[in-house]
C-alpha atoms as a PDB file:
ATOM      1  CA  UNK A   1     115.760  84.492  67.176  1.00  0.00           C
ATOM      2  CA  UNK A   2     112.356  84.004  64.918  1.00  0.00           C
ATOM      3  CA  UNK A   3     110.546  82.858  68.047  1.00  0.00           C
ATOM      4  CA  UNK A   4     110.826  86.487  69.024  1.00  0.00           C
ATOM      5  CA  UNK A   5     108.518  87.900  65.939  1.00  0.00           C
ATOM      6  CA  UNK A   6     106.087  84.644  65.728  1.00  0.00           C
ATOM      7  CA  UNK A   7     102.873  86.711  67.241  1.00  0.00           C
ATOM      8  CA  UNK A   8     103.665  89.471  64.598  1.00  0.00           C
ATOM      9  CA  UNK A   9     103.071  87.028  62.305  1.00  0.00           C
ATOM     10  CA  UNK A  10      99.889  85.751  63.134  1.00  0.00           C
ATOM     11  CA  UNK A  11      96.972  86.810  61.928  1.00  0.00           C
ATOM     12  CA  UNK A  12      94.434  89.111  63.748  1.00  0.00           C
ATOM     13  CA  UNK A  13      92.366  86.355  64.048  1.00  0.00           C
ATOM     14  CA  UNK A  14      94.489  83.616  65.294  1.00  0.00           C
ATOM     15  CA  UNK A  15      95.601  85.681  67.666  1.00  0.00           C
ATOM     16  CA  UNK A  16      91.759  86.444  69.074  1.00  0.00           C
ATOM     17  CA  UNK A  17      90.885  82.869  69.158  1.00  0.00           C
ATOM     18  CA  UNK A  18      94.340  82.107  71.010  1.00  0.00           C
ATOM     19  CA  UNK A  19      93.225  84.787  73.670  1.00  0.00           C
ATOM     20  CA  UNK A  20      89.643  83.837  73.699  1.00  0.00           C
ATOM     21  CA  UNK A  21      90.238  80.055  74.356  1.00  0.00           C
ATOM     22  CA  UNK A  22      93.110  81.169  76.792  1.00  0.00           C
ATOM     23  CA  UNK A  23      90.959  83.370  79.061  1.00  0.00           C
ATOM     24  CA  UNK A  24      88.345  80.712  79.049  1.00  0.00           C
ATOM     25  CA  UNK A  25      90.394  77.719  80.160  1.00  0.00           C
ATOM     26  CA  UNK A  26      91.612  79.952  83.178  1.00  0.00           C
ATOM     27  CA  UNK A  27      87.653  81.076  83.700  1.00  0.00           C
ATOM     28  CA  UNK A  28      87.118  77.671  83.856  1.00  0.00           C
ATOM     29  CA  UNK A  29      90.457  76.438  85.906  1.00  0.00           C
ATOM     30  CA  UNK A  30      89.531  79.777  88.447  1.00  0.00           C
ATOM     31  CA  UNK A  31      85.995  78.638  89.186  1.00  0.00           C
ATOM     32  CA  UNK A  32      86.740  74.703  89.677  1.00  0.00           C
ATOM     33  CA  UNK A  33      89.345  75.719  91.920  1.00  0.00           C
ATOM     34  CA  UNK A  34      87.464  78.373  94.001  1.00  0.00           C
ATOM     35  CA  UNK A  35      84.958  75.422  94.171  1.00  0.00           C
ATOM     36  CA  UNK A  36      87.033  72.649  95.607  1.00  0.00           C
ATOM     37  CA  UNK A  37      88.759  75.310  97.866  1.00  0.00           C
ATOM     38  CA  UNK A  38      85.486  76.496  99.508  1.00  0.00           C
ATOM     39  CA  UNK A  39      84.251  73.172  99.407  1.00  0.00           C
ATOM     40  CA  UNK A  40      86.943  72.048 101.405  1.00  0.00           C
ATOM     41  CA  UNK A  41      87.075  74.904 103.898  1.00  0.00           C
ATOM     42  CA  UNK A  42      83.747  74.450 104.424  1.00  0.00           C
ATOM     43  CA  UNK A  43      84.117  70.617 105.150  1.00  0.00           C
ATOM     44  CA  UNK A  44      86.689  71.413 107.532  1.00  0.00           C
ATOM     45  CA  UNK A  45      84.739  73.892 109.165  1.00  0.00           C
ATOM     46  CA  UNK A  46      81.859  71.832 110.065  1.00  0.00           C
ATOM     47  CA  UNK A  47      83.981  68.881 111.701  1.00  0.00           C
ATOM     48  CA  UNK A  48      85.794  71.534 114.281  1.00  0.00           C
ATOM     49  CA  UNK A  49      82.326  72.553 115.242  1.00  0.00           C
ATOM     50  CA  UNK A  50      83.332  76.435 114.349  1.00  0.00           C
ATOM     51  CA  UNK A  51      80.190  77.451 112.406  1.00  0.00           C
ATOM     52  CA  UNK A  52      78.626  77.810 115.922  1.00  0.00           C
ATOM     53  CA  UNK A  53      81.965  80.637 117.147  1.00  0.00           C
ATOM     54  CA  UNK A  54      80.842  82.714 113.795  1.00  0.00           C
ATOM     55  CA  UNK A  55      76.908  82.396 114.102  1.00  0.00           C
ATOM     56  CA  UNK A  56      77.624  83.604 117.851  1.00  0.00           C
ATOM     57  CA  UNK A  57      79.465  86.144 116.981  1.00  0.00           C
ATOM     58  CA  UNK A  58      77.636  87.391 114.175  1.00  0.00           C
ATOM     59  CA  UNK A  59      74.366  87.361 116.576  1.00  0.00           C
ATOM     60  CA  UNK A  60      76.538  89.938 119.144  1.00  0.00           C
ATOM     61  CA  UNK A  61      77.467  92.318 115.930  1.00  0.00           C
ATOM     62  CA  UNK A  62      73.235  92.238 115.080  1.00  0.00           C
ATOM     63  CA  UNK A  63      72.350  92.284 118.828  1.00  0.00           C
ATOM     64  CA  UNK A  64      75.018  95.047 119.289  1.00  0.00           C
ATOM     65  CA  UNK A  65      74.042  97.029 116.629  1.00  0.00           C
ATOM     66  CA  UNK A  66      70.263  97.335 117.198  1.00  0.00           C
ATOM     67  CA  UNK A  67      70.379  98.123 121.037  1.00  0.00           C
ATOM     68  CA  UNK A  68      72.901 100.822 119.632  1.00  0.00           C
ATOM     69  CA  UNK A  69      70.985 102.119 116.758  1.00  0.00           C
ATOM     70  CA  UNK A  70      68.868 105.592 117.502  1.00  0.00           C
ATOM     71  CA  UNK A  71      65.009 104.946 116.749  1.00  0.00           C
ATOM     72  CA  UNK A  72      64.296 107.199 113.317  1.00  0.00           C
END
């Protein structure tokens, strides 16, 4: 039942330093992950060739939206 009140118990700054290193080991964990994730997507992406599908298609949306745009 003490386990309940242990944070009360703590001082103001043990309990900033607890929080600091906290939210900087998931900073940390967040942006290695994000890394090997994207990394990985975009390893996957270039060996089923579909880079060229979303450069295509990105070149209709620009093409398509300057024929379509009024001169100022």
């Amino acid at each position: 039942m003490g386990e309940k009140y242990d944070n009360v118990l703590k001082s103001k700054k043990q309990i900033f330093a607890n929080n600091l290193i906290g939210g900087l080991a998931w900073g940390i964990g967040v942006t290695i992950g994000l890394t090997l994730l994207i990394t990985l997507l975009g390893f996957i992406a270039s060996r089923i060739d579909f880079v060229p599908i979303v450069g295509s298609f990105v070149a209709n949306v620009i093409n398509f939206a300057i024929n379509n745009n009024p001169a100022p």
